[in-house]
Protein backbone atom coordinates (compact mmCIF):
# COMPACT_ATOMS: atom_id res chain seq x y z
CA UNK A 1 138.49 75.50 127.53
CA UNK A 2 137.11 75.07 131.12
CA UNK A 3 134.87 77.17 132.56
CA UNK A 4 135.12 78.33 136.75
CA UNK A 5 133.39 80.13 139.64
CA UNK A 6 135.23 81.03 142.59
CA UNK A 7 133.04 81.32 146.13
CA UNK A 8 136.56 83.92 147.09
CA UNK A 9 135.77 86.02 143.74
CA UNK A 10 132.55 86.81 145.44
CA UNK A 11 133.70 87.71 148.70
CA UNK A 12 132.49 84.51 150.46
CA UNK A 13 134.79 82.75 152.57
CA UNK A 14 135.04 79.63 150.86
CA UNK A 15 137.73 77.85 149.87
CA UNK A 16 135.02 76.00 146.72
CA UNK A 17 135.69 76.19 143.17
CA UNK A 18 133.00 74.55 140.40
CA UNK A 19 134.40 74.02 137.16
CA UNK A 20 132.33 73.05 133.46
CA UNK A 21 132.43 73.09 130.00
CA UNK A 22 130.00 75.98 129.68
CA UNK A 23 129.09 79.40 131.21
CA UNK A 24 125.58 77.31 131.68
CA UNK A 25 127.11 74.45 133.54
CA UNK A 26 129.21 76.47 135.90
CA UNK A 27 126.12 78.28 136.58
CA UNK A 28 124.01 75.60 137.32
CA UNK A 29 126.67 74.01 139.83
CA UNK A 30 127.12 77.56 141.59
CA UNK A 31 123.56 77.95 142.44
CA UNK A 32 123.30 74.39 143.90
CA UNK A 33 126.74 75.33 145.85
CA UNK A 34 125.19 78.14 147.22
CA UNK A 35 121.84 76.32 148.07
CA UNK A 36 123.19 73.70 149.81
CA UNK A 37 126.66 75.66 151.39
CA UNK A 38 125.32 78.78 151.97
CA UNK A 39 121.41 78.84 152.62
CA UNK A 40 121.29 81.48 149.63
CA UNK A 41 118.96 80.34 146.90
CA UNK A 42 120.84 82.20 143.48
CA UNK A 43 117.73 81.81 141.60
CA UNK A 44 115.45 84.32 143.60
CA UNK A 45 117.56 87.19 142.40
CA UNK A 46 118.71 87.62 139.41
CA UNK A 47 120.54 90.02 140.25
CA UNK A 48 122.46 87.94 142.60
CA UNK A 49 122.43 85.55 139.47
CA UNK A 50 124.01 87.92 136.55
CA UNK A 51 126.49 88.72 139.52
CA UNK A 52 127.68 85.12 139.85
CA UNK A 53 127.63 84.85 135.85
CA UNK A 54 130.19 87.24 135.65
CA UNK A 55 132.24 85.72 138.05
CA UNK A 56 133.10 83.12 135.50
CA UNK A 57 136.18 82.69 133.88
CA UNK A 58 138.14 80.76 131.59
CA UNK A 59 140.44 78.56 132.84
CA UNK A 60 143.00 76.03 131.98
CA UNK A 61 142.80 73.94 135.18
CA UNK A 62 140.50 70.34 135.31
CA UNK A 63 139.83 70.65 139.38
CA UNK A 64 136.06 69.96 139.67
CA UNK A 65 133.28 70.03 142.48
């Protein structure tokens, strides 16, 4: 099953979606996301981070970024 993070689910206004295999992956692709379209740097917090983890869900749909 694939894994996805929303930028909406958040409360960002952002249209992106990252999608993976794992909880990890997603993860990993979220904090660059967020790095490199939103200035914020996920890994300073982890607060910020364990919010973003939950964020992920399962999905059915292959869309990637």
């Amino acid at each position: 099953m694939t894994k996805s993070f929303r930028c909406q689910d958040a409360g960002v206004v952002c249209r992106a979606e990252v999608t993976g295999a794992t909880e990890e992956e997603v993860l990993a692709k979220a904090v660059e996301h967020a790095r490199d379209a939103h200035g914020v740097d996920l890994t300073q917090s982890t607060t910020l981070a364990g919010f973003a983890r939950s964020l992920i869900r399962d999905t059915s749909g292959s869309s990637s970024r």
